[in-house]
N, C-alpha and C. Protein backbone atom coordinates (compact mmCIF):
# COMPACT_ATOMS: atom_id res chain seq x y z
N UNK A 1 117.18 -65.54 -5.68
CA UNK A 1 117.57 -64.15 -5.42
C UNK A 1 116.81 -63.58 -4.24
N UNK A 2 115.38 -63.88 -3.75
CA UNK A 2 114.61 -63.50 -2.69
C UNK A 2 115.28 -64.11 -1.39
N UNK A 3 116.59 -65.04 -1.84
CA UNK A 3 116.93 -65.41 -0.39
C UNK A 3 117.47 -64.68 -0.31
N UNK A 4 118.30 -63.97 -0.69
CA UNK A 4 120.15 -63.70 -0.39
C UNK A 4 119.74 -61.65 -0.91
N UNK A 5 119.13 -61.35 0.06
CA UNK A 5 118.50 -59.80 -0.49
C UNK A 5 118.70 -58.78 0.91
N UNK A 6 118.78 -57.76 0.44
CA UNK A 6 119.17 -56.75 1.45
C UNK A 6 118.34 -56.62 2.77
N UNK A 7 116.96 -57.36 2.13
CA UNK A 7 116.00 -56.85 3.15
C UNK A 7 115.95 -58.31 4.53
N UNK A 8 116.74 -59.16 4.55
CA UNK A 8 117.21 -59.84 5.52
C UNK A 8 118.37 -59.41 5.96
N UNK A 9 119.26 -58.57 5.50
CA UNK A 9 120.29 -58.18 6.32
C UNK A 9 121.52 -58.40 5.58
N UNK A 10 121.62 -59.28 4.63
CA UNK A 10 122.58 -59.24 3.55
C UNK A 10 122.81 -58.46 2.41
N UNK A 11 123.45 -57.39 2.64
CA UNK A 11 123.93 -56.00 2.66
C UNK A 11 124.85 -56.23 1.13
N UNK A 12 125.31 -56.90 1.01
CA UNK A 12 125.98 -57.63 -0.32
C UNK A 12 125.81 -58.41 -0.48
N UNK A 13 125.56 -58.61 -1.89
CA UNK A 13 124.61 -60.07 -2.60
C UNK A 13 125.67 -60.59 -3.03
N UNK A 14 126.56 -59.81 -3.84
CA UNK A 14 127.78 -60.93 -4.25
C UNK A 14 128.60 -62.06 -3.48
N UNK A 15 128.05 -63.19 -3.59
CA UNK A 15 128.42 -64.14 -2.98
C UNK A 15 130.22 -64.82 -3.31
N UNK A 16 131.29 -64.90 -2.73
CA UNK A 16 131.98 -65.74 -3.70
C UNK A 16 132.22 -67.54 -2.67
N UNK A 17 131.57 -67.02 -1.56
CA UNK A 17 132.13 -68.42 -0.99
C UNK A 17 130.53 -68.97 0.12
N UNK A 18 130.29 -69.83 0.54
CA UNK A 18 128.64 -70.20 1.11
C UNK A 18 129.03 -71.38 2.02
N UNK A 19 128.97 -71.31 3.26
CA UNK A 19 129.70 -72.98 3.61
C UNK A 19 128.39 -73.09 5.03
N UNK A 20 128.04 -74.49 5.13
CA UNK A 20 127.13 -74.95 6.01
C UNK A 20 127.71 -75.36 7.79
N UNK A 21 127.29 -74.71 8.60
CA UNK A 21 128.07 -75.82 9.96
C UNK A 21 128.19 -76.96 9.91
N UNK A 22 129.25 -77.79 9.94
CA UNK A 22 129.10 -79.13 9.72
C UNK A 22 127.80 -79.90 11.07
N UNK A 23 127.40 -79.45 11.76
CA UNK A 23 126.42 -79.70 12.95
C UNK A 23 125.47 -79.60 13.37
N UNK A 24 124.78 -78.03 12.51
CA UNK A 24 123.88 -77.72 12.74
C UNK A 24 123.84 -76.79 11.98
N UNK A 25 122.49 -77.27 10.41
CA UNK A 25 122.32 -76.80 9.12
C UNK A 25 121.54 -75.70 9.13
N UNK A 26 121.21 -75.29 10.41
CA UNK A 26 120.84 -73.58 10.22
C UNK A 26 121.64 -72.69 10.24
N UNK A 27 122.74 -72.78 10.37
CA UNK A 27 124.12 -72.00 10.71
C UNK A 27 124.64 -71.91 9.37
N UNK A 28 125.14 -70.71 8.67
CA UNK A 28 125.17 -70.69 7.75
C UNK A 28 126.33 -69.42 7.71
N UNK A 29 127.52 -69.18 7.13
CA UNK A 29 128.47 -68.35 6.54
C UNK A 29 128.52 -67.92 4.84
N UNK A 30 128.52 -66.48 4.78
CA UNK A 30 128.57 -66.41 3.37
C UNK A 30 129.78 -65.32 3.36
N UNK A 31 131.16 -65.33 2.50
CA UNK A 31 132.11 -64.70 1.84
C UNK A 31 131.45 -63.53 1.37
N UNK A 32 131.92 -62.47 1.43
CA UNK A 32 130.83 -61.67 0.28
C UNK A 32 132.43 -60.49 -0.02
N UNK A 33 131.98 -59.51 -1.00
CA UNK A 33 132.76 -58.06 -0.90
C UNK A 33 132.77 -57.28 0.32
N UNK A 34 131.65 -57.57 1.13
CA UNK A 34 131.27 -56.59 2.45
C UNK A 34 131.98 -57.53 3.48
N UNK A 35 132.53 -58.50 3.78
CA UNK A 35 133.49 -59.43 4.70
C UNK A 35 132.23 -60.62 5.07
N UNK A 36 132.18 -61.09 5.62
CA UNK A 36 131.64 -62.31 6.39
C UNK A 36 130.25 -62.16 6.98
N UNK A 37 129.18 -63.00 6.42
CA UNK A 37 127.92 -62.48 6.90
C UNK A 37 127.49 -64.33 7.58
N UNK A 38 126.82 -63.58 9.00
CA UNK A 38 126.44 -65.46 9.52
C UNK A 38 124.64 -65.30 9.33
N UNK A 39 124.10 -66.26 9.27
CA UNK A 39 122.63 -66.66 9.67
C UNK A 39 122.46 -67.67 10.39
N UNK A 40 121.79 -67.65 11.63
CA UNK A 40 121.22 -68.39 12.46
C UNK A 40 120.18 -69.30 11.95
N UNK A 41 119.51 -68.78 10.94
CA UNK A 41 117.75 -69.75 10.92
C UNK A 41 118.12 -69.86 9.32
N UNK A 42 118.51 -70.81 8.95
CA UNK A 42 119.15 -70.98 7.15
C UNK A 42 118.96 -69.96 6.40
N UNK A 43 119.42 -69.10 6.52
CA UNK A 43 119.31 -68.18 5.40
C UNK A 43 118.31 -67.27 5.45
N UNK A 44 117.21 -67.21 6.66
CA UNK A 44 116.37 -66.30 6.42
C UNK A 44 116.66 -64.95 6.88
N UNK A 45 117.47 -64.49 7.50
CA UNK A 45 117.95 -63.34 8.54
C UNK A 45 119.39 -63.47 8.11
N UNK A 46 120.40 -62.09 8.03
CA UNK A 46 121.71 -62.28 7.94
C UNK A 46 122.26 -61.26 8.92
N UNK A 47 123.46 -61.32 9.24
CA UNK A 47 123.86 -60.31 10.11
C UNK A 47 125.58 -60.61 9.76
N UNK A 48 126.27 -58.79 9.89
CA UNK A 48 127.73 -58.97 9.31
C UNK A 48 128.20 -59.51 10.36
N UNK A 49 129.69 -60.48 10.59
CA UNK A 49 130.22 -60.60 11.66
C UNK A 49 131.57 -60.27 11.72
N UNK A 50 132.24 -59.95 10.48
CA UNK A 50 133.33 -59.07 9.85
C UNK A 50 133.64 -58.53 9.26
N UNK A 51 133.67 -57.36 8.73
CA UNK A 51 133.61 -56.41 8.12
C UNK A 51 134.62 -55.52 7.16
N UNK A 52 135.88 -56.08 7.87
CA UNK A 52 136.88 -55.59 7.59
C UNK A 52 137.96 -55.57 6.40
N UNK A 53 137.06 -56.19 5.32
CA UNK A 53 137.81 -56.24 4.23
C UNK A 53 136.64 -57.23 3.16
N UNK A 54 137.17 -57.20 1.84
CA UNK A 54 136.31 -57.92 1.24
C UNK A 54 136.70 -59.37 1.36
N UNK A 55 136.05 -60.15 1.92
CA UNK A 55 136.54 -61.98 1.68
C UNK A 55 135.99 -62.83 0.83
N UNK A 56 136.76 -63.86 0.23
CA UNK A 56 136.80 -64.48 -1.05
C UNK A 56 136.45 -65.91 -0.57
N UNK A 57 137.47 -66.63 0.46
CA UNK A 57 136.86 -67.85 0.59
C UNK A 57 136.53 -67.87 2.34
N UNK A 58 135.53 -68.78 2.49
CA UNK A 58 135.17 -68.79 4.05
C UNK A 58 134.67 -70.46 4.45
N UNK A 59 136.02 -70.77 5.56
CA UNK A 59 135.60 -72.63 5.51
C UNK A 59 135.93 -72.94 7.01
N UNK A 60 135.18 -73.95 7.45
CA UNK A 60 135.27 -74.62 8.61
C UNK A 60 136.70 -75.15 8.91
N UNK A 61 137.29 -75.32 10.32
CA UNK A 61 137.51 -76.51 10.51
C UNK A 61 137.05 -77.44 10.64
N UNK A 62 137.72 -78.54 9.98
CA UNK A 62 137.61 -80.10 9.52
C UNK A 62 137.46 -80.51 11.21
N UNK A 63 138.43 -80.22 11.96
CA UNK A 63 138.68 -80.76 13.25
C UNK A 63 137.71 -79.99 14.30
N UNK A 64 137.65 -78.96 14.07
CA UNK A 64 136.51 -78.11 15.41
C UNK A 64 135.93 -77.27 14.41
N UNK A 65 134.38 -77.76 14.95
CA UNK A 65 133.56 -76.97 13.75
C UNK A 65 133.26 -75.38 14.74
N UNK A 66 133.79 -75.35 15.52
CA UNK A 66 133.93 -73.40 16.30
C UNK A 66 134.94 -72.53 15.57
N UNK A 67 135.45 -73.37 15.09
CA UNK A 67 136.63 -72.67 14.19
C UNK A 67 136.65 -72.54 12.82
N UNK A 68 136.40 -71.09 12.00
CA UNK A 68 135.99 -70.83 10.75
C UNK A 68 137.64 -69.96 10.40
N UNK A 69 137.56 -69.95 8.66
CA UNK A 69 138.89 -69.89 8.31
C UNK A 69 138.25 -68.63 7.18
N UNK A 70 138.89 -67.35 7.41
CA UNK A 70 138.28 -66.30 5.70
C UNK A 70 139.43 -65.84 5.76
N UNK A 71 139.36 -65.75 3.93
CA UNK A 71 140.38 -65.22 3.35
C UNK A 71 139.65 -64.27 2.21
N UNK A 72 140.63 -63.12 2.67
CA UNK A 72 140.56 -61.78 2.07
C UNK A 72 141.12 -61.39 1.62
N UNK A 73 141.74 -60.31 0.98
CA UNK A 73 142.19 -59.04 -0.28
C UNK A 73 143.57 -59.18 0.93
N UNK A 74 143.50 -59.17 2.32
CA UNK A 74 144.81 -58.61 2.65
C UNK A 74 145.13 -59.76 3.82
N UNK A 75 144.84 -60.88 3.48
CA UNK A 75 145.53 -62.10 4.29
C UNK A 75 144.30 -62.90 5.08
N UNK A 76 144.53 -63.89 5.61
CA UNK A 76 143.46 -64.64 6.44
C UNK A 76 143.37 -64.63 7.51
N UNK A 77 141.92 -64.78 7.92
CA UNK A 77 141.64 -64.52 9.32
C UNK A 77 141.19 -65.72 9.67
N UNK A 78 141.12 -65.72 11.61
CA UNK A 78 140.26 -67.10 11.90
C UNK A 78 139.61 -66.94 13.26
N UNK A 79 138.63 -67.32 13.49
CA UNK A 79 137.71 -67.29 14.40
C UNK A 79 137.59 -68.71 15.23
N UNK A 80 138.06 -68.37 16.27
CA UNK A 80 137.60 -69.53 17.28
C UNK A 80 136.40 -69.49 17.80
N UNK A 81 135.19 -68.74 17.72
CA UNK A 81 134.18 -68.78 18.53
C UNK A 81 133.12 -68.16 17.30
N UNK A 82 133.29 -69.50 16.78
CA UNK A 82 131.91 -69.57 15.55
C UNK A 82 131.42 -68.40 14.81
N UNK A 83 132.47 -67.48 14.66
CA UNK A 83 132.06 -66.21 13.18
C UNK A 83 132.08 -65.06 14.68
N UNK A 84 132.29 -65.35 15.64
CA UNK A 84 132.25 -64.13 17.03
C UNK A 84 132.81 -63.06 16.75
N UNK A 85 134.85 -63.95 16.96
CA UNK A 85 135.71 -62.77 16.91
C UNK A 85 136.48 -63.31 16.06
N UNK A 86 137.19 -62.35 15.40
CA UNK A 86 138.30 -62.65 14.15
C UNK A 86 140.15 -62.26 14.57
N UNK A 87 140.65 -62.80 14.16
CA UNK A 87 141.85 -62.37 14.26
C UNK A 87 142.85 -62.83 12.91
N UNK A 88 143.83 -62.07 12.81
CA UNK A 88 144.46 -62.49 11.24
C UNK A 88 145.48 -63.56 11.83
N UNK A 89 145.71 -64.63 10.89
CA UNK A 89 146.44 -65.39 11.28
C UNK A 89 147.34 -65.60 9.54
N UNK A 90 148.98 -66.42 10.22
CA UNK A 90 149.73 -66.61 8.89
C UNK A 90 150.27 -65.21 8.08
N UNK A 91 150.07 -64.01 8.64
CA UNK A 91 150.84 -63.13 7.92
C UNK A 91 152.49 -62.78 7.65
N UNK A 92 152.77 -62.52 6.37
CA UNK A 92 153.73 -62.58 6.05
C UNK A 92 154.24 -64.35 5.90
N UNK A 93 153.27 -65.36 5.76
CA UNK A 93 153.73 -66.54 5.60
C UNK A 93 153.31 -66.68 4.36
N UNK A 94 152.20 -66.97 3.84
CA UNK A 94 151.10 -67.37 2.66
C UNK A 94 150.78 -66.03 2.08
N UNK A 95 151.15 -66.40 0.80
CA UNK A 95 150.82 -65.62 -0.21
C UNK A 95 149.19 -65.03 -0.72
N UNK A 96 148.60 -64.53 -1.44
CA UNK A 96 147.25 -64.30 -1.76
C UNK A 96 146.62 -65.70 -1.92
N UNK A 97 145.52 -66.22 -0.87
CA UNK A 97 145.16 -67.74 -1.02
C UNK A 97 143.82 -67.45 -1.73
N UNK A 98 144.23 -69.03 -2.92
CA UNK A 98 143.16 -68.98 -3.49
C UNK A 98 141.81 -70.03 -3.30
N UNK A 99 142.85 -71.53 -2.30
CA UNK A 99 141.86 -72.27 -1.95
C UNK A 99 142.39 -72.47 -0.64
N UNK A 100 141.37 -72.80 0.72
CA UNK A 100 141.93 -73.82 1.78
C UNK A 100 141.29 -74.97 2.06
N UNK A 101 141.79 -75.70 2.34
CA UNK A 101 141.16 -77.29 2.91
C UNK A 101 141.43 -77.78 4.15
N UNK A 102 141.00 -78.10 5.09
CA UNK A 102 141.31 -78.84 6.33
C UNK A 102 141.27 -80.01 6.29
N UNK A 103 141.98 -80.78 6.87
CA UNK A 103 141.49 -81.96 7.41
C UNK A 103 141.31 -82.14 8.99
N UNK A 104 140.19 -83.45 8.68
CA UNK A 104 140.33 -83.65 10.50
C UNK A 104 140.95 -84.73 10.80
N UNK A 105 142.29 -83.88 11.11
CA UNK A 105 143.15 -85.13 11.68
C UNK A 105 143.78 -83.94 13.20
N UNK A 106 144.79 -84.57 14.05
CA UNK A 106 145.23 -84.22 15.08
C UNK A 106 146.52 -84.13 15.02
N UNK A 107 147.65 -83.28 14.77
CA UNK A 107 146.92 -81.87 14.84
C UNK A 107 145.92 -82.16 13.13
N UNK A 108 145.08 -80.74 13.24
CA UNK A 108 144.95 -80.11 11.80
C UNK A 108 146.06 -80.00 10.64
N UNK A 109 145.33 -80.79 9.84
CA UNK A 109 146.35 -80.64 8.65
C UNK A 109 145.58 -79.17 7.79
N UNK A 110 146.35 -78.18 7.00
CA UNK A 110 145.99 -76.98 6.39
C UNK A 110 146.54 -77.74 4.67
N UNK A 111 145.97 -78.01 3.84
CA UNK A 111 146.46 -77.21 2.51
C UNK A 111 145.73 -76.01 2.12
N UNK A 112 146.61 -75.02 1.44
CA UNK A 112 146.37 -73.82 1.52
C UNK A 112 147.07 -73.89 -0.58
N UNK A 113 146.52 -73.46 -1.35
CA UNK A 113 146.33 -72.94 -2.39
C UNK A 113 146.52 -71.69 -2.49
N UNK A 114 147.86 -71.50 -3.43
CA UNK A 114 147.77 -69.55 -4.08
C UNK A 114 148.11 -69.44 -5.49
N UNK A 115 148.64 -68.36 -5.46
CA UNK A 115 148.81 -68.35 -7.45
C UNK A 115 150.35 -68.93 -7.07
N UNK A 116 150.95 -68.97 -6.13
CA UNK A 116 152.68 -69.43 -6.20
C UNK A 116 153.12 -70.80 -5.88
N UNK A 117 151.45 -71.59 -5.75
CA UNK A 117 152.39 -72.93 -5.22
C UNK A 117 151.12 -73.08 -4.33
N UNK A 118 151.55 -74.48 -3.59
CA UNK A 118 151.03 -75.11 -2.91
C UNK A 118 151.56 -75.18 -1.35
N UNK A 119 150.83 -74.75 -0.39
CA UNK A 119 151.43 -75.12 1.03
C UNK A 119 150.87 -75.63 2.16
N UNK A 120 151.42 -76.72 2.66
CA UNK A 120 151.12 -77.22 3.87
C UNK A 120 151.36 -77.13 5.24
N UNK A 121 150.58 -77.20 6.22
CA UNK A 121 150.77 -77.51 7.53
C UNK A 121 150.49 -78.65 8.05
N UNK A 122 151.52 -79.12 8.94
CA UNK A 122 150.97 -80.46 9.55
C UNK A 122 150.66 -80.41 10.83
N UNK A 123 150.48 -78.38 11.47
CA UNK A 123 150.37 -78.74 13.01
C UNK A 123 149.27 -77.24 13.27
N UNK A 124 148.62 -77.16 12.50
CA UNK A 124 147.17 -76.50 12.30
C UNK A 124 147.80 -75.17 12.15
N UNK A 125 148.69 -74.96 11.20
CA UNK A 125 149.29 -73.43 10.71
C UNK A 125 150.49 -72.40 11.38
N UNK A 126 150.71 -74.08 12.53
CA UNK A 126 152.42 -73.18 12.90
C UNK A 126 153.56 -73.17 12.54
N UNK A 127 153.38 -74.25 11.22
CA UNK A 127 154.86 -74.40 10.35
C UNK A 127 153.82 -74.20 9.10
N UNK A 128 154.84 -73.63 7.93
CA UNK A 128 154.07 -74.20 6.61
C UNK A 128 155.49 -74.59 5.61
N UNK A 129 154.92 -75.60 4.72
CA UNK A 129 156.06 -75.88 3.98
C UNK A 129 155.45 -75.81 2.30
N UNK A 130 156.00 -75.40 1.70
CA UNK A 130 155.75 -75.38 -0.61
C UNK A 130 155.75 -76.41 -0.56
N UNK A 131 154.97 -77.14 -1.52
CA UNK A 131 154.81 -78.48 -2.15
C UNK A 131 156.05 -78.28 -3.76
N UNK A 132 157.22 -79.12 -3.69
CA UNK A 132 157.81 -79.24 -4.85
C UNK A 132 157.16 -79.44 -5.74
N UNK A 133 156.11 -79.78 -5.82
CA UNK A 133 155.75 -80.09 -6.91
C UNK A 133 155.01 -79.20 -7.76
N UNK A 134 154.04 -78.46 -7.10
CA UNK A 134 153.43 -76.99 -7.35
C UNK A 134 154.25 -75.92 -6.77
N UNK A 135 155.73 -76.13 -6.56
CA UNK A 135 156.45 -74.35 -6.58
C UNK A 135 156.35 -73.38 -7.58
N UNK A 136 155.89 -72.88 -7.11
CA UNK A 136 155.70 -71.05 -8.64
C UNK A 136 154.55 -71.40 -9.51
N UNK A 137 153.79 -72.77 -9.22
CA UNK A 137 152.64 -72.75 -10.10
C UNK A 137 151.32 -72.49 -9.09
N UNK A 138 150.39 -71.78 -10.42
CA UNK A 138 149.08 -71.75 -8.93
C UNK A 138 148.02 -72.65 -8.96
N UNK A 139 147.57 -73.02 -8.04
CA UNK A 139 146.49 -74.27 -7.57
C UNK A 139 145.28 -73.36 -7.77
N UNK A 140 144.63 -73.72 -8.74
CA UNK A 140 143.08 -73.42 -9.08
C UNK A 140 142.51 -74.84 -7.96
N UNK A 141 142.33 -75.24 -7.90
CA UNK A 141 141.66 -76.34 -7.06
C UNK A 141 142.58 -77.23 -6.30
N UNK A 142 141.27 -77.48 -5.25
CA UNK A 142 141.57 -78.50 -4.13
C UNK A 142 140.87 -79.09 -3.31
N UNK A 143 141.16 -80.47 -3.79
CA UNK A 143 140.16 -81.46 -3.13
C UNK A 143 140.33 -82.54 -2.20
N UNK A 144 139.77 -83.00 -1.14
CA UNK A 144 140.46 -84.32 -0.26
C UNK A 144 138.84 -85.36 -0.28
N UNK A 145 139.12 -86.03 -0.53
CA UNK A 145 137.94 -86.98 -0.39
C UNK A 145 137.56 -87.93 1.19
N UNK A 146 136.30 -87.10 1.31
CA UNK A 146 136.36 -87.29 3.11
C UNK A 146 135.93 -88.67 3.62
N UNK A 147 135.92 -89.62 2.67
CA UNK A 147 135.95 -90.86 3.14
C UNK A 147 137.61 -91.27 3.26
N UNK A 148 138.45 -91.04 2.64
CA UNK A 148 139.66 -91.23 2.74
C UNK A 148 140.85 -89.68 2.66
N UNK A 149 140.79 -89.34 3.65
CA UNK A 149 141.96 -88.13 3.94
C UNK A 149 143.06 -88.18 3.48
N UNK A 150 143.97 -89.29 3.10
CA UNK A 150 145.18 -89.33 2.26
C UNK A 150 144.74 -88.98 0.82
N UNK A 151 143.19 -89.25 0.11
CA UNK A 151 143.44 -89.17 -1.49
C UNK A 151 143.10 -87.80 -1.67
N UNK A 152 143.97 -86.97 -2.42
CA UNK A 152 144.13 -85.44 -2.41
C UNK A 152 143.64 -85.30 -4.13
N UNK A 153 142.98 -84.44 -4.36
CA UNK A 153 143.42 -83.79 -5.76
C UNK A 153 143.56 -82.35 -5.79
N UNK A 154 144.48 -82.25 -6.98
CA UNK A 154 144.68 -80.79 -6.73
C UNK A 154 144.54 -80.52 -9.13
N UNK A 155 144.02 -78.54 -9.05
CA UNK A 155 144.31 -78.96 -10.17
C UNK A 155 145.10 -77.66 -10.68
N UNK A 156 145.74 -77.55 -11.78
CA UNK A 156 146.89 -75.77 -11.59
C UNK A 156 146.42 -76.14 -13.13
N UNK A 157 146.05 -74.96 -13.14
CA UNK A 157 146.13 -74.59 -14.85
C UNK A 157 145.33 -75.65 -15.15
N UNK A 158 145.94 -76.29 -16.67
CA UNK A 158 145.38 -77.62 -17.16
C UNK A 158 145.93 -78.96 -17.04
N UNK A 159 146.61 -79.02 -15.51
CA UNK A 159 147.00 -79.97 -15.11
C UNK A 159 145.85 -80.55 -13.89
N UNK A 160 145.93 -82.11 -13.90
CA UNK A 160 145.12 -82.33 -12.86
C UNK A 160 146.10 -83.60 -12.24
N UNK A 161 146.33 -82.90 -10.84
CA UNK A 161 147.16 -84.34 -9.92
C UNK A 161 146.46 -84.98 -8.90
N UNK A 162 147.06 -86.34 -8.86
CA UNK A 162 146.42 -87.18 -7.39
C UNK A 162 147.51 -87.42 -6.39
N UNK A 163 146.80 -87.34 -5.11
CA UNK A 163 147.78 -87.98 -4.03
C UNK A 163 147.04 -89.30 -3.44
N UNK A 164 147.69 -90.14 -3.27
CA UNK A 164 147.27 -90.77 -2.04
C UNK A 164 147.87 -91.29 -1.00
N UNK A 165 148.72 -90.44 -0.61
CA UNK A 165 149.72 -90.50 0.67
C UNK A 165 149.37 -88.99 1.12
N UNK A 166 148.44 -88.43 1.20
CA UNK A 166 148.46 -86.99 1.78
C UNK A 166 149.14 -85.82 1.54
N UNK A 167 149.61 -85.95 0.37
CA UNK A 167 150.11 -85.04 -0.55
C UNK A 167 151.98 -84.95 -0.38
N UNK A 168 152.09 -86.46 0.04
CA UNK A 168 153.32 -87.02 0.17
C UNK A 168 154.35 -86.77 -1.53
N UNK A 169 153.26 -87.30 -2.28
CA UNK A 169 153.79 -87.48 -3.74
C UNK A 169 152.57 -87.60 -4.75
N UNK A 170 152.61 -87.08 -5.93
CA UNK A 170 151.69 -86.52 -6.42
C UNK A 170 151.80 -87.30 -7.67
N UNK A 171 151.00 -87.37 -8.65
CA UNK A 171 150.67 -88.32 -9.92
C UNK A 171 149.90 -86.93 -10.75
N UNK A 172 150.60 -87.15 -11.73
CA UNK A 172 149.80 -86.00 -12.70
C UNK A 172 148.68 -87.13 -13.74
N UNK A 173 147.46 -86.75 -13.68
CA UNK A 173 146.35 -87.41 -14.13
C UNK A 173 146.44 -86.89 -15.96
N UNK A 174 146.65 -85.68 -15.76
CA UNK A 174 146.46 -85.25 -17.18
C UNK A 174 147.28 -86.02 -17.92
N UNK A 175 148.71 -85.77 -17.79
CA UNK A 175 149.59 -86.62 -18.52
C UNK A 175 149.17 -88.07 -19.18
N UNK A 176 148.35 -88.92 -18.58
CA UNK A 176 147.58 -90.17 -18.53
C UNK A 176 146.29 -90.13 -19.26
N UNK A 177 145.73 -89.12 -19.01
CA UNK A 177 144.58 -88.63 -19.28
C UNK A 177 145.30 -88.59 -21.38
N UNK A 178 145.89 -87.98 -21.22
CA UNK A 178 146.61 -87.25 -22.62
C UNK A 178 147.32 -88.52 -23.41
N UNK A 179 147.65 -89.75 -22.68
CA UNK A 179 148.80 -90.63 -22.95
C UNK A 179 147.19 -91.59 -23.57
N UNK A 180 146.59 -91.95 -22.65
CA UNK A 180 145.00 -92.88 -22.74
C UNK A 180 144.57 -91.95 -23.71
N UNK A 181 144.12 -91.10 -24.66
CA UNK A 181 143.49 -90.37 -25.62
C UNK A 181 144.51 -90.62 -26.99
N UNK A 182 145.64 -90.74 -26.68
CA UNK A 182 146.74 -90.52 -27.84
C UNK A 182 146.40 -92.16 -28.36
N UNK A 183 146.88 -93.00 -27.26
CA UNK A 183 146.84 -94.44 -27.16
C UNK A 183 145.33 -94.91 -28.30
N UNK A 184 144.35 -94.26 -27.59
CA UNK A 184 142.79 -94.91 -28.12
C UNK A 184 142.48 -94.35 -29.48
N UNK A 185 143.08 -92.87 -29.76
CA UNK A 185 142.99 -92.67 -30.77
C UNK A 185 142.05 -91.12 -31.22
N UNK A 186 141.60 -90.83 -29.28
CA UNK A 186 140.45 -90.21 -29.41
C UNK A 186 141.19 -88.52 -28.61
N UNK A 187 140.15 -87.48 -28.68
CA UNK A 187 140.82 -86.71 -28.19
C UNK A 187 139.93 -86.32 -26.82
């Protein structure tokens, strides 16, 4: 609690999102109710760098770590010049997001998580398309495993799915999960 305190400059303690520069581990972003707070020297000093709404999640690009991604109460923003300047991007496309993920591939791949489904980009957020498979359901989680960028998990409710074609086609784990418990005998 003595890190994350008013008297460095972090003005709101409620944290909901914390993400590291992938480059250089003094660089530091925190989500808060008060919008987007950066630190230069890990955490000892904070300073706001957006203000403009309360933000929930706050994440790098996978592909250019100058490029940070927050999402707020009234749509997402993105910064090309490391937490500098903000601009809203995707409005009127994506619904209230609840998770994002990048990958680093060329272009940027986006999955983007809401309460309505699942959506992708395959050209860093100038098309997006619903995943059939999560239409009208919402993605509590989302995961890509960064040794291999095709194996995806995602999880909605009390379902948990895998990809490993890049979210080509999806495998519901639970179902298996539920089928292997029935099978063994166990719950």
């Amino acid at each position: 609690s003595e890190w994350f305190d008013e008297s460095a400059g972090l003005t709101h303690s409620k944290i909901y999102d914390l993400v590291l520069h992938p480059e250089d581990s003094d660089i530091l972003f925190s989500a808060t109710d008060g919008g987007v707070f950066q630190s230069l020297d890990a955490g000892e000093n904070w300073e706001p760098v957006f203000t403009d709404q309360s933000i929930r999640i706050i994440k790098f690009s996978a592909s250019n770590p100058d490029i940070l991604y927050a999402s707020g109460t009234s749509g997402i923003f993105r910064s090309k010049t490391r937490g500098r300047d903000w601009s809203p991007v995707w409005k009127n496309v994506l619904p209230n997001v609840t998770n994002l993920t990048s990958l680093n591939t060329d272009p940027e791949f986006l999955y983007s998580g809401t309460q309505t489904g699942l959506y992708k980009s395959f050209n860093g957020g100038r098309n997006w398309i619903t995943d059939p498979v999560f239409k009208k359901a919402p993605l509590d989680a989302l995961f890509v495993t960064p040794s291999n960028l095709s194996e995806i998990y995602a999880g909605s409710g009390a379902e948990f799915y895998s990809s490993h074609d890049g979210g080509d086609t999806w495998e519901n784990l639970s179902s298996l999960t539920q089928k292997f418990n029935a099978d063994s005998g166990t719950s």
